[in-house]
N, C-alpha and C. Protein backbone atom coordinates (compact mmCIF):
# COMPACT_ATOMS: atom_id res chain seq x y z
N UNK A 1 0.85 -1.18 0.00
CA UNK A 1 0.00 0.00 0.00
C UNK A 1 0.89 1.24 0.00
N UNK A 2 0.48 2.15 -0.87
CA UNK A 2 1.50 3.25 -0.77
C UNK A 2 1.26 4.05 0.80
N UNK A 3 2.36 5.07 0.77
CA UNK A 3 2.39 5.71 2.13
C UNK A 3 1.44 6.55 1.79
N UNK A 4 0.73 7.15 0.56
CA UNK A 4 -0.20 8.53 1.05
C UNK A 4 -1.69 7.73 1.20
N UNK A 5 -1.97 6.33 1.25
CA UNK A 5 -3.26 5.70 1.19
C UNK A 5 -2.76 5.54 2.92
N UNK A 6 -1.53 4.95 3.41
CA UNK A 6 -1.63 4.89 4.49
C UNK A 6 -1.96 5.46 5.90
N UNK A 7 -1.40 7.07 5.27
CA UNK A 7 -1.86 8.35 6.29
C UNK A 7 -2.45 9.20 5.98
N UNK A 8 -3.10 8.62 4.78
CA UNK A 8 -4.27 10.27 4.10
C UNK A 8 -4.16 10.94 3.94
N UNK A 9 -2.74 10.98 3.17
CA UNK A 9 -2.11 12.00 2.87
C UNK A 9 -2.01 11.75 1.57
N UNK A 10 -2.41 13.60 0.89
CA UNK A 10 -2.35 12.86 -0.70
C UNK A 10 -1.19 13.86 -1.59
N UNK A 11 -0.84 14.73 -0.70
CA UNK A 11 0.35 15.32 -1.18
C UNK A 11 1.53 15.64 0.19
N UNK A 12 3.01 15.78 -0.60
CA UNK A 12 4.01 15.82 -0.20
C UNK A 12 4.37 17.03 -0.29
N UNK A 13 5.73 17.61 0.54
CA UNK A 13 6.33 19.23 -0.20
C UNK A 13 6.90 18.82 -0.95
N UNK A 14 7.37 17.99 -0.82
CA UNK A 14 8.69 17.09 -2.02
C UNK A 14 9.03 15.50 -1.87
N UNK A 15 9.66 15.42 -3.05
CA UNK A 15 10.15 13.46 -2.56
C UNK A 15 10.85 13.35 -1.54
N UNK A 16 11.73 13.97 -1.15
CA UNK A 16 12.32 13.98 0.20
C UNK A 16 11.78 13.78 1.22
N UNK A 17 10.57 15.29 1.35
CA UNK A 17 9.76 14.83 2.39
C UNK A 17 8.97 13.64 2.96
N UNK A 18 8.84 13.16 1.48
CA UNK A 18 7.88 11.81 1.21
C UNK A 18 8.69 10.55 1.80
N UNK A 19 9.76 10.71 1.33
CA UNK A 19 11.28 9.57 1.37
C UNK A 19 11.16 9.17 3.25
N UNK A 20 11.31 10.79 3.87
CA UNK A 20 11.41 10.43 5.05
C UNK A 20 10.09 10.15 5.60
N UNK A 21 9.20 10.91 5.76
CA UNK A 21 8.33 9.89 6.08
C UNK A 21 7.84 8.32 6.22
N UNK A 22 8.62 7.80 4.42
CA UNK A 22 8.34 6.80 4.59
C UNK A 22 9.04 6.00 5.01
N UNK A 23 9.98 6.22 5.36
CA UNK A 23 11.41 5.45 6.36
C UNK A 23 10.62 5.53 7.48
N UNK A 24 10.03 6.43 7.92
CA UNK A 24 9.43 6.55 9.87
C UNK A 24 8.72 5.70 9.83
N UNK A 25 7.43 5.94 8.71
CA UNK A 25 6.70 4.99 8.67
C UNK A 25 6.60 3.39 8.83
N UNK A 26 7.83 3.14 7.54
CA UNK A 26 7.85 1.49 7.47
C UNK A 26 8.84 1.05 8.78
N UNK A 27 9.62 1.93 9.33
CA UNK A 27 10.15 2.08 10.30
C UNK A 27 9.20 1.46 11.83
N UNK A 28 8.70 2.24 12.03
CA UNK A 28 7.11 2.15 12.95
C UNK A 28 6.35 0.83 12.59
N UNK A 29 6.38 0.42 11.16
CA UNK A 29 5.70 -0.52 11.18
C UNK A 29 6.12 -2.11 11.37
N UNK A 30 7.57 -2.28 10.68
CA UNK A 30 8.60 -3.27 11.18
C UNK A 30 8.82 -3.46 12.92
N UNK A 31 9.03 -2.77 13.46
CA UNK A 31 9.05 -2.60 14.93
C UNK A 31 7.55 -2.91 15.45
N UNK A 32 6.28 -2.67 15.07
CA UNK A 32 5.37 -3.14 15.64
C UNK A 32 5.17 -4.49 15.47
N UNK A 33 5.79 -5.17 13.97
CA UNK A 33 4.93 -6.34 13.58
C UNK A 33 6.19 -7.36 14.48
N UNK A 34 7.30 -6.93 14.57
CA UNK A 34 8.70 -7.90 14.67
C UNK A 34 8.28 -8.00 16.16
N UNK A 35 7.41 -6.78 17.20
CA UNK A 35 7.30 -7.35 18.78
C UNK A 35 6.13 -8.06 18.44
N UNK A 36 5.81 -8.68 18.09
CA UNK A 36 4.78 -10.17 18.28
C UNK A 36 5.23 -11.09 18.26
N UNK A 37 6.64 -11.56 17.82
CA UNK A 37 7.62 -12.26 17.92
C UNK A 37 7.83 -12.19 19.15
N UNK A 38 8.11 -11.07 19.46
CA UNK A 38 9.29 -11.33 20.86
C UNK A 38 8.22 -11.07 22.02
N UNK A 39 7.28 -10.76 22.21
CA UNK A 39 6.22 -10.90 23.39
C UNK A 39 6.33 -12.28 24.30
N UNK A 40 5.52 -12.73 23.14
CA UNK A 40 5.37 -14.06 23.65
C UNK A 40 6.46 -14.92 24.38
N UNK A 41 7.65 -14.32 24.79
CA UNK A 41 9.15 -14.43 25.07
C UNK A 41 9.53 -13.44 26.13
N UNK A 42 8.58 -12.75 26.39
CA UNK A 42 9.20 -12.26 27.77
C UNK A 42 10.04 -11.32 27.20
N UNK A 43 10.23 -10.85 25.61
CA UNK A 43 11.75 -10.04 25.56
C UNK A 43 10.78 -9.03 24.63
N UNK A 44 11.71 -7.62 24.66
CA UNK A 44 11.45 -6.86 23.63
C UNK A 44 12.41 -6.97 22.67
N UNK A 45 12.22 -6.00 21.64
CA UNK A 45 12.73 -5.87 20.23
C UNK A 45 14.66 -5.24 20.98
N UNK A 46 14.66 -4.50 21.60
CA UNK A 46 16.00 -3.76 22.50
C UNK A 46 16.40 -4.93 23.20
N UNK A 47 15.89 -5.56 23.85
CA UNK A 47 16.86 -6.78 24.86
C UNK A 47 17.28 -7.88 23.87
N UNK A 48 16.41 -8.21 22.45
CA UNK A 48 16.56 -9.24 21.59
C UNK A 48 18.30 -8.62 20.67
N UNK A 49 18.30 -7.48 20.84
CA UNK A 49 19.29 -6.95 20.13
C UNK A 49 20.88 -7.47 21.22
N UNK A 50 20.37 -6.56 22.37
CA UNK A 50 21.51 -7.23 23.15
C UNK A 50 21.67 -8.74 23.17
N UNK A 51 21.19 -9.54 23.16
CA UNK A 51 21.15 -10.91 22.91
C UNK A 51 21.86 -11.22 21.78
N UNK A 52 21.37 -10.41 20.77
CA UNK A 52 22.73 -10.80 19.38
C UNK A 52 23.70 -10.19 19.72
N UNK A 53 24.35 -8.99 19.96
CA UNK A 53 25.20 -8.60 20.41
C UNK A 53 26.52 -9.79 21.42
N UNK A 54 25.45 -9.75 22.08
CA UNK A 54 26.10 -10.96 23.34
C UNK A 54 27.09 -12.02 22.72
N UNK A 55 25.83 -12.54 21.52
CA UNK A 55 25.87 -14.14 21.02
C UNK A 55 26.85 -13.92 20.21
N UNK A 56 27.32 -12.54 19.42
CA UNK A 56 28.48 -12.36 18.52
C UNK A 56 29.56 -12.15 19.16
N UNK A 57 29.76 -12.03 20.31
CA UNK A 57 30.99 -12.22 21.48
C UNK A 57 31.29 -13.48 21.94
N UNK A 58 30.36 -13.94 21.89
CA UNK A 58 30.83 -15.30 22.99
C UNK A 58 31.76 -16.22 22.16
N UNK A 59 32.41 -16.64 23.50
CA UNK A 59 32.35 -16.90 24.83
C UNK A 59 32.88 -15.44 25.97
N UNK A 60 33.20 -14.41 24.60
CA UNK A 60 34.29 -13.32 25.13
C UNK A 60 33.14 -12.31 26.14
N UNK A 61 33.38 -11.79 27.06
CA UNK A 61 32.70 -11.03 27.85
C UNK A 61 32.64 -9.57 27.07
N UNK A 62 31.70 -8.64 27.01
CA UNK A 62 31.61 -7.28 26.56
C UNK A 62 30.86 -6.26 27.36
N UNK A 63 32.04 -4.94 27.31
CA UNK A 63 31.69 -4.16 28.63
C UNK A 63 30.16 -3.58 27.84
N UNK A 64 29.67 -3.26 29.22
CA UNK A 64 27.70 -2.27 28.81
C UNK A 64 28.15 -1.29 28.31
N UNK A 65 28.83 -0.36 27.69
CA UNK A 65 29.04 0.60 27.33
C UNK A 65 30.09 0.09 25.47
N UNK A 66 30.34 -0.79 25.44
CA UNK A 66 30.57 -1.65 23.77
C UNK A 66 29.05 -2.49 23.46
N UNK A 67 28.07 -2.08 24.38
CA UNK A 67 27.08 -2.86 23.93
C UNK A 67 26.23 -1.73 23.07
N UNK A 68 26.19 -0.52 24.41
CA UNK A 68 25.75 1.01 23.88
C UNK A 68 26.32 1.14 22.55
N UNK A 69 27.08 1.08 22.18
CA UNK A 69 27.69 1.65 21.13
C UNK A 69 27.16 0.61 19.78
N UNK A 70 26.76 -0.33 20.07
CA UNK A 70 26.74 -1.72 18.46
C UNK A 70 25.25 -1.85 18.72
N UNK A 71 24.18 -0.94 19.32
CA UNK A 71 22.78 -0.99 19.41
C UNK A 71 22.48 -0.80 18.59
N UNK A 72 21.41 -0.90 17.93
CA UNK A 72 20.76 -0.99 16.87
C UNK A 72 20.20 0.74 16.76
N UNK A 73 19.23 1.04 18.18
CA UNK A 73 18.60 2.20 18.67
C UNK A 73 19.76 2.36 19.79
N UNK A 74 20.27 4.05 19.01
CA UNK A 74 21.49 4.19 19.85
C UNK A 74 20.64 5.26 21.37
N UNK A 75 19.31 5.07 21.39
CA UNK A 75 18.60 6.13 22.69
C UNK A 75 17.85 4.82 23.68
N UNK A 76 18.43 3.78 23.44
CA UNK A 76 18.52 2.41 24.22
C UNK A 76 19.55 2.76 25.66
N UNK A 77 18.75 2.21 26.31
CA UNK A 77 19.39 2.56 27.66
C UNK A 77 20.15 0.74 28.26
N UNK A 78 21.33 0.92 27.36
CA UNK A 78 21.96 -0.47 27.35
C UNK A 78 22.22 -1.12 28.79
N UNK A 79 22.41 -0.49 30.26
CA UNK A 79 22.54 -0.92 31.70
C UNK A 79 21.30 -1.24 31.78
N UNK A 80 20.12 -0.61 31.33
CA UNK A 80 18.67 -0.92 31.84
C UNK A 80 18.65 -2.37 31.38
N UNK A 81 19.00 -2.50 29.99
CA UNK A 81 18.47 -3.93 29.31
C UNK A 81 18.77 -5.00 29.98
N UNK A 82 20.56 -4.84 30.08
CA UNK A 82 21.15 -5.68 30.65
C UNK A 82 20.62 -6.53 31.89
N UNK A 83 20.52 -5.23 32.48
CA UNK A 83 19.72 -5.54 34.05
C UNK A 83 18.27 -6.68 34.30
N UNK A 84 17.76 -6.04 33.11
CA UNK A 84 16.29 -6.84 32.81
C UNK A 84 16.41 -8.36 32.17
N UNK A 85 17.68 -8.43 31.24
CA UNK A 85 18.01 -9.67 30.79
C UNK A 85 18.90 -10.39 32.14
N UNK A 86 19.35 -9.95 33.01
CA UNK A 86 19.83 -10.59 34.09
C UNK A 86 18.81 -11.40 34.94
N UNK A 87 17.81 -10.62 35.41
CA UNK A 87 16.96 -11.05 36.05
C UNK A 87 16.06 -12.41 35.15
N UNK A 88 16.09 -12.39 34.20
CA UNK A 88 15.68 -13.30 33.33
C UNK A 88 16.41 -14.53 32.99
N UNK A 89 17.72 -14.14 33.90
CA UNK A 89 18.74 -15.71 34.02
C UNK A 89 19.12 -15.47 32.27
N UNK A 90 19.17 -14.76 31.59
CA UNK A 90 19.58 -14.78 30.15
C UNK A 90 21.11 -14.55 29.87
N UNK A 91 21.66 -13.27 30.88
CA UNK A 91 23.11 -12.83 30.90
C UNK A 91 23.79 -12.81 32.34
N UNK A 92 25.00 -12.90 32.43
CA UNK A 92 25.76 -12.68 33.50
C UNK A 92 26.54 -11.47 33.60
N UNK A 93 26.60 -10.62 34.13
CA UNK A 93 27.12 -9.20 35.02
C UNK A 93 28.37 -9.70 35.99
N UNK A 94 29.92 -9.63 35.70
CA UNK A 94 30.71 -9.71 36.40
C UNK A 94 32.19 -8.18 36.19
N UNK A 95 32.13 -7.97 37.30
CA UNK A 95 33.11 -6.59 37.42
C UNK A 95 34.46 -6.82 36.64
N UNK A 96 34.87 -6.13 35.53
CA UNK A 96 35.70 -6.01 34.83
C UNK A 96 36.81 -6.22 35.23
N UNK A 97 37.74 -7.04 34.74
CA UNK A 97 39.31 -7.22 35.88
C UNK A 97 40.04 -6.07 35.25
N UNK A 98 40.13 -5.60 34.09
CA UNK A 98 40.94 -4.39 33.48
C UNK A 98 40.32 -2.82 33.90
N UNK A 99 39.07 -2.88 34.35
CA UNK A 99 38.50 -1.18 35.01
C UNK A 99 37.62 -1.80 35.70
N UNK A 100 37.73 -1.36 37.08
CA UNK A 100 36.24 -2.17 37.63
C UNK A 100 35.29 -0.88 38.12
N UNK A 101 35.19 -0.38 37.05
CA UNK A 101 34.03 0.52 36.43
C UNK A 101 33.67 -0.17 36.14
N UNK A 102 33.67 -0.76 34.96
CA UNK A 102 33.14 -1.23 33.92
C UNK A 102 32.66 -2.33 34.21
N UNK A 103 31.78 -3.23 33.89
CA UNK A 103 30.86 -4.61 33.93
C UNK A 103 31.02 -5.05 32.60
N UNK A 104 31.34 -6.19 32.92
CA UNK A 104 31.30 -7.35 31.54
C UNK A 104 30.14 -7.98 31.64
N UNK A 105 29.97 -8.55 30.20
CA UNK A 105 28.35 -8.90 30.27
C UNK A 105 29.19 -9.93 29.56
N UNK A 106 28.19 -11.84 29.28
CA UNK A 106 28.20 -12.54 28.58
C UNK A 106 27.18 -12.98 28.88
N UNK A 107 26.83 -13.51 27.64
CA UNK A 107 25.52 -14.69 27.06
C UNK A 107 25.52 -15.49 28.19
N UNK A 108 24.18 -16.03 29.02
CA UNK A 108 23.94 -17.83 29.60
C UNK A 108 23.44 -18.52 28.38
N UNK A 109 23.58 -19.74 28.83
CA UNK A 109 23.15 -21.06 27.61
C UNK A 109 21.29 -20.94 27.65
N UNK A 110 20.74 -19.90 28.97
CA UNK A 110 19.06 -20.02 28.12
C UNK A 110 19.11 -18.90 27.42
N UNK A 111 19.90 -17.96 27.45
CA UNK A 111 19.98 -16.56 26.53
C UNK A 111 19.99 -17.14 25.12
N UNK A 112 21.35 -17.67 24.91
CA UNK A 112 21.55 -18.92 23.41
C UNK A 112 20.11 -19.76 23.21
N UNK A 113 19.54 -19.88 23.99
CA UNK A 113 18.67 -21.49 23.69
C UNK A 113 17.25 -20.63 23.46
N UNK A 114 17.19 -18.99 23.81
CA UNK A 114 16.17 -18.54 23.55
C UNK A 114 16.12 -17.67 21.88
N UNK A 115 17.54 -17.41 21.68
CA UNK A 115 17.82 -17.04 20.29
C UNK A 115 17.69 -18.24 18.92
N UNK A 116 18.56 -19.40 19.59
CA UNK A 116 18.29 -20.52 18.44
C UNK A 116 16.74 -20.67 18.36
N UNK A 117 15.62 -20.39 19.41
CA UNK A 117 14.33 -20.64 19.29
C UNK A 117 14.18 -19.51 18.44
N UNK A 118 14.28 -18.25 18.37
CA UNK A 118 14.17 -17.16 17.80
C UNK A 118 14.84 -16.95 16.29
N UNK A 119 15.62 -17.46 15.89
CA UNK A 119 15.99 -17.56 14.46
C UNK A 119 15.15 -17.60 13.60
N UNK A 120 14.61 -19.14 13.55
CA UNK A 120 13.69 -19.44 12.88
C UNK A 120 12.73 -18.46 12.61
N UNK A 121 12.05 -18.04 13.48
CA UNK A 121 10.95 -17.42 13.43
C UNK A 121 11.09 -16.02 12.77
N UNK A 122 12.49 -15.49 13.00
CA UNK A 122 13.19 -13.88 12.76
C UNK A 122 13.21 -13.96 11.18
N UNK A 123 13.90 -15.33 10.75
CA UNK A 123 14.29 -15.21 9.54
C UNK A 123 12.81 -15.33 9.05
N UNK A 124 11.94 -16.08 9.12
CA UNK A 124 10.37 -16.14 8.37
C UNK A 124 9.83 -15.09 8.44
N UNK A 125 9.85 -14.23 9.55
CA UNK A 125 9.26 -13.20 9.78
C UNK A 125 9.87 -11.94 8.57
N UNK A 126 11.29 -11.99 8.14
CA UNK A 126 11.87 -11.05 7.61
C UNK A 126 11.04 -11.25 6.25
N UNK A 127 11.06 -12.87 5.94
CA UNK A 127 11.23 -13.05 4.13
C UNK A 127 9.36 -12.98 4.07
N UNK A 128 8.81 -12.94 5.28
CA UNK A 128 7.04 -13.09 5.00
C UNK A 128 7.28 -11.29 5.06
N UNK A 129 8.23 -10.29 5.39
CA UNK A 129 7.81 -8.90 5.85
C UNK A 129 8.04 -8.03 4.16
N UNK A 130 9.45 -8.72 4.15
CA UNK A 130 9.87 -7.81 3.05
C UNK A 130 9.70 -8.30 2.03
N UNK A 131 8.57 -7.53 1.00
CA UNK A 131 7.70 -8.31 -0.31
C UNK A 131 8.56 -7.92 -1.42
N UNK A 132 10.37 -8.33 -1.51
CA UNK A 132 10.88 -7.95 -2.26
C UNK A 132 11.54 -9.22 -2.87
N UNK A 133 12.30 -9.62 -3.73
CA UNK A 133 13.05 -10.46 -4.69
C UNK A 133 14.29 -10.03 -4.09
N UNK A 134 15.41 -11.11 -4.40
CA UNK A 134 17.30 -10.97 -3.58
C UNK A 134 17.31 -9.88 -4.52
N UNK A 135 17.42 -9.42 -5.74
CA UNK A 135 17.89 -8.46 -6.54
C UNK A 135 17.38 -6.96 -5.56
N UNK A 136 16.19 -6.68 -5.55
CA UNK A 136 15.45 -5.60 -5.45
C UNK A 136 16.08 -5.73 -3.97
N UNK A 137 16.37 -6.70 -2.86
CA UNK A 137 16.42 -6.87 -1.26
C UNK A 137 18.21 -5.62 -1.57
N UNK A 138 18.91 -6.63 -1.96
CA UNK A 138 20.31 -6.33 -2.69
C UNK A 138 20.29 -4.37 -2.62
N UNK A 139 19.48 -4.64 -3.74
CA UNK A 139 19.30 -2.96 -4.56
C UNK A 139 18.85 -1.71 -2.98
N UNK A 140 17.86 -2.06 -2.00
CA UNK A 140 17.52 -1.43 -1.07
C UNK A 140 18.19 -1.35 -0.21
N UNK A 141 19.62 -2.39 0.93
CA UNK A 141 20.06 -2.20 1.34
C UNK A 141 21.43 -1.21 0.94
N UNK A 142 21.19 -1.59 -0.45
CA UNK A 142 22.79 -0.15 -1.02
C UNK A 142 21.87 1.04 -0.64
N UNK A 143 20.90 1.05 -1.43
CA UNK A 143 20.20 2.48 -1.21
C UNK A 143 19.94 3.01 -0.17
N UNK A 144 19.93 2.40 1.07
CA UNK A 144 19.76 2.50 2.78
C UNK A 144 21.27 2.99 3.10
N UNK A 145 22.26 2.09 2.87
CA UNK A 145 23.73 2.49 3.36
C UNK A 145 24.18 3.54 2.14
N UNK A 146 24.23 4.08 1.07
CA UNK A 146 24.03 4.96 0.76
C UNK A 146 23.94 6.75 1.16
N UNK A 147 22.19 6.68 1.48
CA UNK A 147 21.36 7.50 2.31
C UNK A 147 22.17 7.85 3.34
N UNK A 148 22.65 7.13 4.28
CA UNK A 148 22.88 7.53 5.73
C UNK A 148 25.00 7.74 5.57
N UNK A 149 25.25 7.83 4.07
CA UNK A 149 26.57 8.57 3.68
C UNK A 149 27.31 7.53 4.08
């Protein structure tokens, strides 16, 4: 469905204007459909991120503040997540031996055992979301990394 059937909107100031909008938009709308996935899991779309994060370290520990930084949504409050995936028995929190500022985080084996459940479903969810062909998929991610220079 185009974006001006979607918000009743039937004119733009320009393609630009239009462009961004429709980044917010499909933006807004990926993020609503992808937490129905992760509900049912006790996790949001932000703690599922730290979880990959994690899982691309391991077995290596990574301080909360290298987690801040490889977020997806950099206005993620990466100590909050952590904290919430702790209590969930998902990650471990141990004081840094090189700054003990700093906290190392690593993956537990139900953190892993809740992502291998989550694959499946991430990857179906992507190829049922995005109604595009590998060429055109290809063609949009240049045009995305591109955009953002």
């Amino acid at each position: 469905m185009k974006i001006e059937e979607e918000i009743k909107q039937s004119l733009f100031k320009d393609g630009y204007t239009k462009a961004v909008v429709n980044l917010l938009f499909t933006q807004s709308y990926l993020v609503s459909r992808q937490s129905r996935i992760f509900k049912p899991h006790d996790i949001s779309a932000e703690q599922y991120n730290v979880l990959r994060i994690l899982r691309g370290r391991s077995p290596k520990p990574i301080t909360v503040s290298s987690i801040q930084e490889r977020m997806l949504n950099k206005m993620s409050n990466a100590s909050r997540l952590v904290e919430k995936l702790k209590q969930k028995e998902m990650v471990k929190r141990t004081e840094c031996p090189k700054d003990r500022r700093q906290v190392d985080v690593v993956i537990t084996e139900k953190g892993l055992d809740l992502l291998a459940l989550l694959d499946k479903e991430v990857k179906q969810f992507n190829m049922d979301t995005i109604h595009l062909d590998e060429g055109e998929v290809e063609q949009l991610n240049h045009l995305l990394d591109k955009l953002r220079g």
